[in-house]
Protein backbone atom coordinates (compact mmCIF):
# COMPACT_ATOMS: atom_id res chain seq x y z
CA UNK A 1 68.30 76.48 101.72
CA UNK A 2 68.38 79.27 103.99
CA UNK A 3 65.38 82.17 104.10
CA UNK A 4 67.52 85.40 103.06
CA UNK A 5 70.11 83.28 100.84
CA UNK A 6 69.38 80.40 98.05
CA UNK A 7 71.50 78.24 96.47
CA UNK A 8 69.89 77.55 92.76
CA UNK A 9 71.47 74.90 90.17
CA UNK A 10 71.27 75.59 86.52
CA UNK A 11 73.15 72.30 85.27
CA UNK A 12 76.70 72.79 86.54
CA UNK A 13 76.01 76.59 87.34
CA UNK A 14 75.14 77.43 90.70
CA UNK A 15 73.76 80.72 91.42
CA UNK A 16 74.24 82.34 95.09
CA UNK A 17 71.36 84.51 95.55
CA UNK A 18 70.99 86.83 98.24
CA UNK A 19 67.46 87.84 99.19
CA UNK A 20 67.18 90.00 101.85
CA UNK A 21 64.52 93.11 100.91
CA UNK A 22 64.93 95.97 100.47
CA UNK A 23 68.44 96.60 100.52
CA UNK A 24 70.08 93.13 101.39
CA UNK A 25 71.16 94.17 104.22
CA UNK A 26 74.06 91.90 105.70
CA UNK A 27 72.88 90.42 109.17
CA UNK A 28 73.49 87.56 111.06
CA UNK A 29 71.03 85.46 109.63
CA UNK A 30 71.99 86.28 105.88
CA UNK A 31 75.38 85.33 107.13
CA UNK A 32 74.53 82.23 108.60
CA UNK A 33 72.63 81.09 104.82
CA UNK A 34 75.73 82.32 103.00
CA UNK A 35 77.77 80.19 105.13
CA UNK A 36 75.61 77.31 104.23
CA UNK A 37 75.07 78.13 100.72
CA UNK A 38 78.96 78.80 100.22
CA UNK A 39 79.73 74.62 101.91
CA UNK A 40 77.10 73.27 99.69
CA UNK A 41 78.97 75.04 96.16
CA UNK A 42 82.00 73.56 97.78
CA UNK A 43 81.05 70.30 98.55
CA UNK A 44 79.03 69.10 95.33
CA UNK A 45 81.49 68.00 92.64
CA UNK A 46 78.33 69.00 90.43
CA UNK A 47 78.60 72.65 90.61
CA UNK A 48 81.86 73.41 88.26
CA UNK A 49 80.95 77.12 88.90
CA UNK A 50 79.33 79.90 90.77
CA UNK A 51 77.34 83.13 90.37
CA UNK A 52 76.86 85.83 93.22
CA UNK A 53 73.86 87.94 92.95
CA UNK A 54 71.65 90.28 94.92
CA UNK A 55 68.89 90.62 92.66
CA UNK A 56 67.95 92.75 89.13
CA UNK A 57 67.48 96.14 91.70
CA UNK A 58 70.94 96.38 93.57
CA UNK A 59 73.47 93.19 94.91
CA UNK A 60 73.64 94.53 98.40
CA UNK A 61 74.19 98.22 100.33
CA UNK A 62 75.89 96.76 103.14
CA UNK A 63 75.48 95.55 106.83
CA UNK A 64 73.04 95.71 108.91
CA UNK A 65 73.75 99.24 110.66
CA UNK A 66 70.75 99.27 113.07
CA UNK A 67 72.12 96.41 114.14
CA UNK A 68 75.64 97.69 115.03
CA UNK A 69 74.86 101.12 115.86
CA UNK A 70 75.11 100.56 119.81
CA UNK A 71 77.43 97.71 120.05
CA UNK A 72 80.43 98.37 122.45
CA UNK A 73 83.92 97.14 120.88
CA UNK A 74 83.62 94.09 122.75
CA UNK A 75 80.02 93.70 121.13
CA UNK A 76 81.39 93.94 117.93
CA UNK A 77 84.43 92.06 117.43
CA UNK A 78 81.85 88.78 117.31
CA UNK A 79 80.12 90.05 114.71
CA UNK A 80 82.53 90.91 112.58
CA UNK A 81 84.81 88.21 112.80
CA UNK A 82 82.23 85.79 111.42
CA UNK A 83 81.63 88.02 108.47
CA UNK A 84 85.26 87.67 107.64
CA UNK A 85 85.66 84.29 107.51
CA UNK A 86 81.87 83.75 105.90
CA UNK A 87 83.13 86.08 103.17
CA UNK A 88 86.74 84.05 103.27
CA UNK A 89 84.90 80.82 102.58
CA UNK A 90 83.13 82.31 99.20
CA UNK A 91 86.51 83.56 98.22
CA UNK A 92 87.57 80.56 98.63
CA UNK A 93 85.26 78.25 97.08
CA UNK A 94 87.47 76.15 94.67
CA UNK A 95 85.51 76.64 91.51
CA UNK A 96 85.33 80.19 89.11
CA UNK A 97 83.53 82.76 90.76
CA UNK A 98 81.28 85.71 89.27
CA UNK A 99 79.55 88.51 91.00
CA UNK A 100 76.75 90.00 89.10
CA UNK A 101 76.12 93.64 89.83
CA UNK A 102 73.02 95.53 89.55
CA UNK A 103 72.09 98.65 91.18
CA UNK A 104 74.15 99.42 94.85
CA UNK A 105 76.75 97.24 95.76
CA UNK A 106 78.73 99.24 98.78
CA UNK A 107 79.58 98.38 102.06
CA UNK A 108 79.87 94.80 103.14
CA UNK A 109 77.98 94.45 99.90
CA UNK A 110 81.16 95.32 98.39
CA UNK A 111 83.28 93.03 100.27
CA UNK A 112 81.56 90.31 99.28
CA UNK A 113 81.61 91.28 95.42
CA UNK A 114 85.57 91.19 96.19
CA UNK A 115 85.31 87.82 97.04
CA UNK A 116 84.47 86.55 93.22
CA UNK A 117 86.97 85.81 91.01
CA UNK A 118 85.55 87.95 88.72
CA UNK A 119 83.32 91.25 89.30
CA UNK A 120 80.44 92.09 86.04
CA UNK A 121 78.41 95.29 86.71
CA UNK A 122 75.45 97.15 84.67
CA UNK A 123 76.22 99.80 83.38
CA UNK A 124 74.13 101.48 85.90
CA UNK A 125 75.58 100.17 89.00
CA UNK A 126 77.46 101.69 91.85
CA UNK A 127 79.88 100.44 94.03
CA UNK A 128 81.95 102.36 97.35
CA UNK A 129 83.01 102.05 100.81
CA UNK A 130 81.29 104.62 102.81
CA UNK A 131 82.08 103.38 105.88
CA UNK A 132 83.86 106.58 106.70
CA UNK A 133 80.41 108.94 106.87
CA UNK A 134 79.48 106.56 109.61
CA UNK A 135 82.90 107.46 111.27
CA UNK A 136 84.27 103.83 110.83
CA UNK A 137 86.04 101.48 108.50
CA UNK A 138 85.15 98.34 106.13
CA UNK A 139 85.62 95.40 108.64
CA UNK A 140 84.90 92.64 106.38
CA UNK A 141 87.56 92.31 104.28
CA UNK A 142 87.58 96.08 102.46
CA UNK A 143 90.58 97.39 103.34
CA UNK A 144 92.84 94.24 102.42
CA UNK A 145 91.02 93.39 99.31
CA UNK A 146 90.65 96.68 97.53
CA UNK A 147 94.03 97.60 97.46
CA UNK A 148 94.87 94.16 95.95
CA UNK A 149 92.68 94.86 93.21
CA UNK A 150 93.09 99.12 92.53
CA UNK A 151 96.27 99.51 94.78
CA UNK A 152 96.79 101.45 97.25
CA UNK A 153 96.71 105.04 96.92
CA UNK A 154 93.18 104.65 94.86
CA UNK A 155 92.22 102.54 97.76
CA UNK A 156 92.71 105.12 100.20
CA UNK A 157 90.81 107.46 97.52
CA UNK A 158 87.63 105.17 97.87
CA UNK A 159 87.52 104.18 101.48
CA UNK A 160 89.08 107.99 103.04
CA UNK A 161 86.49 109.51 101.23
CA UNK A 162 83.41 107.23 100.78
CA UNK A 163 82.36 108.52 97.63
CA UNK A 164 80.10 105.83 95.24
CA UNK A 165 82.53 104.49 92.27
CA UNK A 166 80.52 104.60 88.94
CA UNK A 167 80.42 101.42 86.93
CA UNK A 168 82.67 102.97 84.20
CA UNK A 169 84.67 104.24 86.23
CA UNK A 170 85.15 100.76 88.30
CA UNK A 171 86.07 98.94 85.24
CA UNK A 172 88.73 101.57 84.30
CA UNK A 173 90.42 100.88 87.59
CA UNK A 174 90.13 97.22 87.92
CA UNK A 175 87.59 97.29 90.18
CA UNK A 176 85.30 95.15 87.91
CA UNK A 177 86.25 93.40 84.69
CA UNK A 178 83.32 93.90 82.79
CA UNK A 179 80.27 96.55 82.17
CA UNK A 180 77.04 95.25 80.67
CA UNK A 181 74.31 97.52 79.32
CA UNK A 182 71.92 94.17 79.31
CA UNK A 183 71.11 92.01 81.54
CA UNK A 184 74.61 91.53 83.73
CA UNK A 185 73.11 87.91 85.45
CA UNK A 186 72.55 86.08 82.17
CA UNK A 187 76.04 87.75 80.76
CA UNK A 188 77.46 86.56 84.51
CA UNK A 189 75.74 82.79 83.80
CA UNK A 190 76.82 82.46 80.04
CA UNK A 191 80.02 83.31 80.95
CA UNK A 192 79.94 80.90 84.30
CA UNK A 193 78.83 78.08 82.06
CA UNK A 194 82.03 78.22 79.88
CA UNK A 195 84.24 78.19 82.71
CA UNK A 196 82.06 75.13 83.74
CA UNK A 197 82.68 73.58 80.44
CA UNK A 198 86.52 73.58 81.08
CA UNK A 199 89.03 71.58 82.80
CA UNK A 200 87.99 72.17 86.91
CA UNK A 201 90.84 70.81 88.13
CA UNK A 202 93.19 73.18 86.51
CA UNK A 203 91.03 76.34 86.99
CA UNK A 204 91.23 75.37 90.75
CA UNK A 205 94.59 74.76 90.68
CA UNK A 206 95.03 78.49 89.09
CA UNK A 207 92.76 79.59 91.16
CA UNK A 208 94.64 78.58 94.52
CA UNK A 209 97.57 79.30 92.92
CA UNK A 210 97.00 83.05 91.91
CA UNK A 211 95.05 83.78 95.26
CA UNK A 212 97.94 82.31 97.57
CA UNK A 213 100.68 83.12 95.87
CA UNK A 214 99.22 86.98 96.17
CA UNK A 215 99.71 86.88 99.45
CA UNK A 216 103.41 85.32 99.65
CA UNK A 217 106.86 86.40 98.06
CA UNK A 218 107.45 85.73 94.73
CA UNK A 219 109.67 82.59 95.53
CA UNK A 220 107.56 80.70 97.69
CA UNK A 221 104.41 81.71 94.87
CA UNK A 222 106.88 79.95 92.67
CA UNK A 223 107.33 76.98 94.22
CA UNK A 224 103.60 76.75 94.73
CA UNK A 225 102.84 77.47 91.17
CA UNK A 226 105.58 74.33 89.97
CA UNK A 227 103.80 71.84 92.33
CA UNK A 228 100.13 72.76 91.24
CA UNK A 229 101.53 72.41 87.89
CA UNK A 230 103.36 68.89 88.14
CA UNK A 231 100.09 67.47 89.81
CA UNK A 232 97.89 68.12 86.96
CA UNK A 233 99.47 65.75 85.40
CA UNK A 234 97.90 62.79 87.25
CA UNK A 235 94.41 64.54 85.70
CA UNK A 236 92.35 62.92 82.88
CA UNK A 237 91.96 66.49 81.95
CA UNK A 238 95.48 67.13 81.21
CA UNK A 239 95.61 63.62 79.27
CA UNK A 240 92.27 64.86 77.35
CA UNK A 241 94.02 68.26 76.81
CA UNK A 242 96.96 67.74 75.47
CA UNK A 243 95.78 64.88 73.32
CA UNK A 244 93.33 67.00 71.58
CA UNK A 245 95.92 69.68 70.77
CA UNK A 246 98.37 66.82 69.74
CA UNK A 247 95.45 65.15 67.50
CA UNK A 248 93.81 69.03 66.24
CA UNK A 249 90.84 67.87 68.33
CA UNK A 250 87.89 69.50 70.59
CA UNK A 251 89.34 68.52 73.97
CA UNK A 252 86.16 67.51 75.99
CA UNK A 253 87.22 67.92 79.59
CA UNK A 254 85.44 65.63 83.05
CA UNK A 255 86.67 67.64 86.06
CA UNK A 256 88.82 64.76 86.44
């Protein structure tokens, strides 16, 4: 795996480790490893789920700014169009995402958090958008995904004014869905390995489900929703499933 990120395998869990010192700062070569490490948690039927994490000190305090500070708009649009669709492909890895929060997690750091399914921080951690102080905007994905998770008006509260979101605070707006006072990675794993435990296909299914049916009208999210549904039905899971409930049984699910 790549030098700044590491893809490590704990049974069916997969960890996504960014390792960047000091701050895991978001470059083109972390980019490049996150691109790989995101295909690979894809790819191998093995991994049932995934953990993001930047480390037990912060997760990461966003991009590379020394390396954007003189680009000319032309400069930049190639740069920042690969960081949206690296950060596109770890939202959409088809198996239950968790982001694991310690310490910072602002900037681009952020937008990649926002790519999990689900968001744990200690208790201690901080998260934000202070792209504004630097007289610009999020450009990976910030100002689409945060409203879809706080709406819009507390968006625009975060990103107009910059300001570092307490972890408290971020689970009382919906920003994360859990605060830890322990150790947030093994919380992040235990919980990982239960979703890796259950029926994949299904939780994939949701999970493409929920995500594009977000961003479409109700109707068509309908439709999408009824065939995802009918098609688990050609699953040994669904079989396994429903015969355990029928029979007052443990179901014991394959991924199949």
């Amino acid at each position: 795996m790549g030098e700044f990120v590491r893809l490590e395998t704990d049974g069916a869990v997969a960890t996504i480790r960014l390792d960047r010192p000091p701050m895991n700062a978001i470059n083109g070569d972390l980019l490049r490893d996150l691109q790989e490490a995101a295909t690979e948690a894809t790819m191998d039927e093995a991994i049932r789920a995934v953990v993001l994490y930047g480390g037990e000190k912060l997760f990461a305090a966003g991009a590379d700014i020394k390396m954007m500070a003189n680009l000319s708009p032309a400069q930049i649009k190639p740069v920042i169009a690969p960081m949206q669709d690296v950060f596109t492909m770890v939202e959409e890895i088809p198996k239950v995402t968790i982001a694991a929060i310690n310490g910072y997690c602002l900037g681009g750091g952020l937008e990649l958090a926002m790519c999990a399914d689900l968001r744990f921080a200690h208790d201690g951690a901080q998260l934000g958008q202070p792209e504004i102080k630097l007289g610009i905007i999020p450009g990976a994905g910030g100002t689409q995904r945060l409203p879809r998770l706080v709406g819009p008006s507390r968006a625009k509260d975060i990103i107009f004014s910059g300001r570092f979101v307490k972890a408290d605070e971020a689970e009382r707006i919906g920003l994360v869905d859990r605060v830890v006072g322990g150790d947030v990675y093994d919380t992040a794993l235990e919980t990982a390995r239960q979703y890796a435990d259950g029926p994949s296909v299904a939780l994939r299914a949701a999970k493409v489900a929920i995500n594009w049916g977000a961003r479409s009208d109700f109707r068509t999210g309908l439709v999408l929703e009824r065939e995802a549904f009918s098609d688990l039905f050609a699953t040994e899971d669904q079989s396994e499933g429903m015969r355990a409930f029928v029979e007052k049984d443990q179901a014991k699910f394959t991924g199949r």
